[in-house]
C-alpha atoms as a PDB file:
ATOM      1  CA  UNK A   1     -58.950 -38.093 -57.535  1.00  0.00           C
ATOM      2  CA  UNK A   2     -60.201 -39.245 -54.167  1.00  0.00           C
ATOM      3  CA  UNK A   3     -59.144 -36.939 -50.908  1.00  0.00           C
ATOM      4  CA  UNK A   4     -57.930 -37.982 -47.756  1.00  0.00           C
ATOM      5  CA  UNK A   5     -60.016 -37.562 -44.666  1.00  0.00           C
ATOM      6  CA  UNK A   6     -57.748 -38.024 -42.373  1.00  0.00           C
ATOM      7  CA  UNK A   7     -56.184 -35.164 -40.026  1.00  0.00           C
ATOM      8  CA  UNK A   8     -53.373 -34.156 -37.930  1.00  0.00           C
ATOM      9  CA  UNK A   9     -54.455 -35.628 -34.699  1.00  0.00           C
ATOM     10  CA  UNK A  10     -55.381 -33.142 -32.019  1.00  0.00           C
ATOM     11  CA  UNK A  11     -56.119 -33.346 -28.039  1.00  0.00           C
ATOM     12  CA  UNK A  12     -59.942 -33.485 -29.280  1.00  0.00           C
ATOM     13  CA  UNK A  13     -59.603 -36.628 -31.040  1.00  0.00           C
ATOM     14  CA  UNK A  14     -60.243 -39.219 -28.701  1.00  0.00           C
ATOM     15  CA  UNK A  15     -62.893 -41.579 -29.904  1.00  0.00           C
ATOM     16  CA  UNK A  16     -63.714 -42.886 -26.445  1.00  0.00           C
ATOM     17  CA  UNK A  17     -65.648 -39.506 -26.259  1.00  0.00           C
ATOM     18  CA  UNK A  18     -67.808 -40.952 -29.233  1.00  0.00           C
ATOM     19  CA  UNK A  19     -69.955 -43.074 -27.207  1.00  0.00           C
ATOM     20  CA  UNK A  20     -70.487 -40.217 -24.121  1.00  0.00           C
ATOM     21  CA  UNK A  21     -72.053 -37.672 -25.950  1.00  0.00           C
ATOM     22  CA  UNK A  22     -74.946 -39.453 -27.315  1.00  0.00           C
ATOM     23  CA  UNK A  23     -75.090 -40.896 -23.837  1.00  0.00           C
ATOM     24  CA  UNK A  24     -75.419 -37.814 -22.485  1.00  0.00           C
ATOM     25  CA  UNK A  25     -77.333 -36.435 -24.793  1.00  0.00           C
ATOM     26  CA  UNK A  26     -80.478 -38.214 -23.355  1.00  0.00           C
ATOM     27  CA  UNK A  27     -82.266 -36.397 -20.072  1.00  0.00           C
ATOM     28  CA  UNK A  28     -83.462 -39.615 -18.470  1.00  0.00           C
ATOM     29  CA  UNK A  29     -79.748 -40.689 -18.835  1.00  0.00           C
ATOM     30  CA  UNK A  30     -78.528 -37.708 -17.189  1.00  0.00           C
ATOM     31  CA  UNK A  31     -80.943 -37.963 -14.697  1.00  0.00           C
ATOM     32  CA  UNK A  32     -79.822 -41.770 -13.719  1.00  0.00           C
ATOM     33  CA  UNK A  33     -76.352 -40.070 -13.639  1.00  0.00           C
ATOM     34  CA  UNK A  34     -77.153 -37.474 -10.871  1.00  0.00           C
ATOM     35  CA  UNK A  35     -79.025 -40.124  -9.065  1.00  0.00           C
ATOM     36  CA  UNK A  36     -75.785 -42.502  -9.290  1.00  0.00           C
ATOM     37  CA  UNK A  37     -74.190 -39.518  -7.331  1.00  0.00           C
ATOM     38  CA  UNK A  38     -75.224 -40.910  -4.073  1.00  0.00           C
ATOM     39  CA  UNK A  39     -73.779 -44.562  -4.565  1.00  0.00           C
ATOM     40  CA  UNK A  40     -74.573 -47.455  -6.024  1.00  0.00           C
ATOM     41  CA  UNK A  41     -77.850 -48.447  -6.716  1.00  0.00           C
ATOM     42  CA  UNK A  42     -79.957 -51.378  -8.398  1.00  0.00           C
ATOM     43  CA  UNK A  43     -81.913 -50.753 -11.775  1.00  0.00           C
ATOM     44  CA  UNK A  44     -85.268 -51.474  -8.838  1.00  0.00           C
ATOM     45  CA  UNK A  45     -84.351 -48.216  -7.165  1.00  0.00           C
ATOM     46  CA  UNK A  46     -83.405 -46.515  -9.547  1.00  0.00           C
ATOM     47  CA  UNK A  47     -86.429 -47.033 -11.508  1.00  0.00           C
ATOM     48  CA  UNK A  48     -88.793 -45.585  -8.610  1.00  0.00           C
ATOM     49  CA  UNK A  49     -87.568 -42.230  -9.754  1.00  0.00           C
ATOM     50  CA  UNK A  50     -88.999 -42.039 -13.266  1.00  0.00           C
ATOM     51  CA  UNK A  51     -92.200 -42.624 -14.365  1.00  0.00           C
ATOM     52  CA  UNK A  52     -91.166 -45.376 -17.042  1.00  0.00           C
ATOM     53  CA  UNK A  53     -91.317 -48.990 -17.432  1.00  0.00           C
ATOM     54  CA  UNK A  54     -88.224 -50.809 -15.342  1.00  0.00           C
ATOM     55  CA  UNK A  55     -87.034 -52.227 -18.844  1.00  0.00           C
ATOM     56  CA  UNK A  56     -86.956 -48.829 -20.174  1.00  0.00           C
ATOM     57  CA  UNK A  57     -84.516 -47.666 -17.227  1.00  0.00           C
ATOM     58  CA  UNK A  58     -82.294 -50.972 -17.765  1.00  0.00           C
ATOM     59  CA  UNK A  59     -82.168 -49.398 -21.934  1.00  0.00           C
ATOM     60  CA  UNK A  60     -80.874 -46.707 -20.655  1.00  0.00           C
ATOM     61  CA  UNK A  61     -78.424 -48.403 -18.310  1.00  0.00           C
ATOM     62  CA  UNK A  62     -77.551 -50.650 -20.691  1.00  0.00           C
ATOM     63  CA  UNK A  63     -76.107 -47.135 -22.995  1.00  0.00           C
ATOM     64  CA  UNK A  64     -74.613 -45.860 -20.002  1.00  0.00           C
ATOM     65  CA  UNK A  65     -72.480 -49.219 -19.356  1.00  0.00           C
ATOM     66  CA  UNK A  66     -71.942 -49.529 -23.268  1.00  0.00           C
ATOM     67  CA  UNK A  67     -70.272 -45.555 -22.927  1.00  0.00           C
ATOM     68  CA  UNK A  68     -68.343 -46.544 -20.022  1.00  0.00           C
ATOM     69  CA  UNK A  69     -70.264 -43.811 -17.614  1.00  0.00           C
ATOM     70  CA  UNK A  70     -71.365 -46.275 -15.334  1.00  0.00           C
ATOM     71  CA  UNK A  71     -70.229 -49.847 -14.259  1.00  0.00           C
ATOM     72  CA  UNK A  72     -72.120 -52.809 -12.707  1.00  0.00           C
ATOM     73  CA  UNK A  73     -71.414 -55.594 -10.690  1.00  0.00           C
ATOM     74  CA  UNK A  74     -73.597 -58.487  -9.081  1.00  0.00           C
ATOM     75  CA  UNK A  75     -74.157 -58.596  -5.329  1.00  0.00           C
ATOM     76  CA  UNK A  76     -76.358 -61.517  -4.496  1.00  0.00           C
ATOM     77  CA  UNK A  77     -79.460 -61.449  -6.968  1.00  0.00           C
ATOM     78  CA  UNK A  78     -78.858 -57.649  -7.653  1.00  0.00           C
ATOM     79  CA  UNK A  79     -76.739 -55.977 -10.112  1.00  0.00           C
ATOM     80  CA  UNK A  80     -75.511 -52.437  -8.719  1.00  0.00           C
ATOM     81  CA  UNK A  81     -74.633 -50.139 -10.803  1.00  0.00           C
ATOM     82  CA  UNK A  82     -72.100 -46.939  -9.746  1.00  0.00           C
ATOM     83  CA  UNK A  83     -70.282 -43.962 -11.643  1.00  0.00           C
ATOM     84  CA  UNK A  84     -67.315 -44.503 -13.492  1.00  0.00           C
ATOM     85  CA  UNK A  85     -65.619 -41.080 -13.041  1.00  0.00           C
ATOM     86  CA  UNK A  86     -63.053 -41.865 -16.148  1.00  0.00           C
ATOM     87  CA  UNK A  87     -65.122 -40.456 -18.867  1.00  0.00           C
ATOM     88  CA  UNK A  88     -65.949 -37.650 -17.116  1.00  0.00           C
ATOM     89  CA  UNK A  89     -62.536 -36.429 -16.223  1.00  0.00           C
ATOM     90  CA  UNK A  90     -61.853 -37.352 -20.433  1.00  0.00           C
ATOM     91  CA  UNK A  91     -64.813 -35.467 -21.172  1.00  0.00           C
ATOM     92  CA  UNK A  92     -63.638 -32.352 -18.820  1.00  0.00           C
ATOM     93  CA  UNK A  93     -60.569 -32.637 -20.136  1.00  0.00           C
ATOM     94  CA  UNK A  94     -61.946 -32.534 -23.601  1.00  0.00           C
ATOM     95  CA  UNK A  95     -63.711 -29.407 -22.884  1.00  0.00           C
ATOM     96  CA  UNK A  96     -61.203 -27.522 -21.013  1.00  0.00           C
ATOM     97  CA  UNK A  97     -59.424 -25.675 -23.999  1.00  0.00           C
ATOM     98  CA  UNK A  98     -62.859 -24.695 -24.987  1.00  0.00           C
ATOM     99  CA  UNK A  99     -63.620 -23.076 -21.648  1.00  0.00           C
ATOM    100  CA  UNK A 100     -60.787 -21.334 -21.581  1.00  0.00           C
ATOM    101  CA  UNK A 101     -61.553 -19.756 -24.787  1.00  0.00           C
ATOM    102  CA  UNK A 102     -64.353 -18.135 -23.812  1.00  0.00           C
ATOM    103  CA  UNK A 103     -63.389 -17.257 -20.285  1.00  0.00           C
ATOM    104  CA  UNK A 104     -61.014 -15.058 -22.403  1.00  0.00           C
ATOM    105  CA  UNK A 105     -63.024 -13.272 -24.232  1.00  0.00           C
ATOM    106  CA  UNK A 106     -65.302 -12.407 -21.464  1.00  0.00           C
ATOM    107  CA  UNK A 107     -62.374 -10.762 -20.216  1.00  0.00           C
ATOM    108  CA  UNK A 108     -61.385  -9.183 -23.476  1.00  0.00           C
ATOM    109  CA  UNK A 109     -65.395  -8.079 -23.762  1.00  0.00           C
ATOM    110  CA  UNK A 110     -65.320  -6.715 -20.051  1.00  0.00           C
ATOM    111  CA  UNK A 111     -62.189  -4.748 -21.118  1.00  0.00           C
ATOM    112  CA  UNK A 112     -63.950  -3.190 -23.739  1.00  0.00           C
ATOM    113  CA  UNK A 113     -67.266  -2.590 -21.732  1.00  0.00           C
ATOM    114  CA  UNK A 114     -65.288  -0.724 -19.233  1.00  0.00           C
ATOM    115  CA  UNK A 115     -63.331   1.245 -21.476  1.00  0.00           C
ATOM    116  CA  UNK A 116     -66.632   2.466 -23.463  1.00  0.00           C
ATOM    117  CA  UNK A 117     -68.109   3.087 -19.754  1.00  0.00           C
ATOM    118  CA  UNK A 118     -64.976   5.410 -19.042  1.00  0.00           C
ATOM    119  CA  UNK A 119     -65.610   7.670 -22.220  1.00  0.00           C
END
């Protein structure tokens, strides 16, 4: 008798998410991220920070565009690339419920640590 896979759909079901982790997941990728921070920059200057080949640095692009974290677009012989801050915010989003958890129970654990500290 086969079984279903399939779920109740919940807020953490997006599969837009699927691509960003693995995208993220990567420190060179993260790195190009915080250096997209300050605007939009060609794969040339971006490359200057790392100590890889510039077709390794275009790779990693290339996973970033394919994840939607980052967009390009051609000015003159350059392509520019820049943050898309969609994913993100889904990503936040995403991760919210799970913050709030545990903001809880480091309340709920402080309430405890005070009341042992009172006996």
């Amino acid at each position: 008798m086969a079984r279903s896979s399939r779920s109740t759909p919940t807020a953490g079901d997006d599969s837009s998410l699927d691509a960003v982790f693995p995208a993220l997941a990567n420190p060179a990728r993260r790195r190009l991220l915080h250096l997209l921070l300050q605007g939009p920059q060609s794969v040339n200057s971006l490359a200057e920070h790392f100590d890889m080949a510039r077709p390794s640095v275009s790779e990693h692009l290339k996973v970033l565009l394919v994840s939607g974290l980052v967009t390009t677009r051609k000015v003159g012989r350059e392509r520019l690339y820049s943050l898309d801050q969609a994913p993100m915010r889904e990503l936040s989003e995403w991760l919210h419920p799970y913050e709030a958890y545990w903001k809880e129970r480091m309340r709920l654990l402080r309430v405890v640590v005070e009341e042992a500290e009172e006996d």
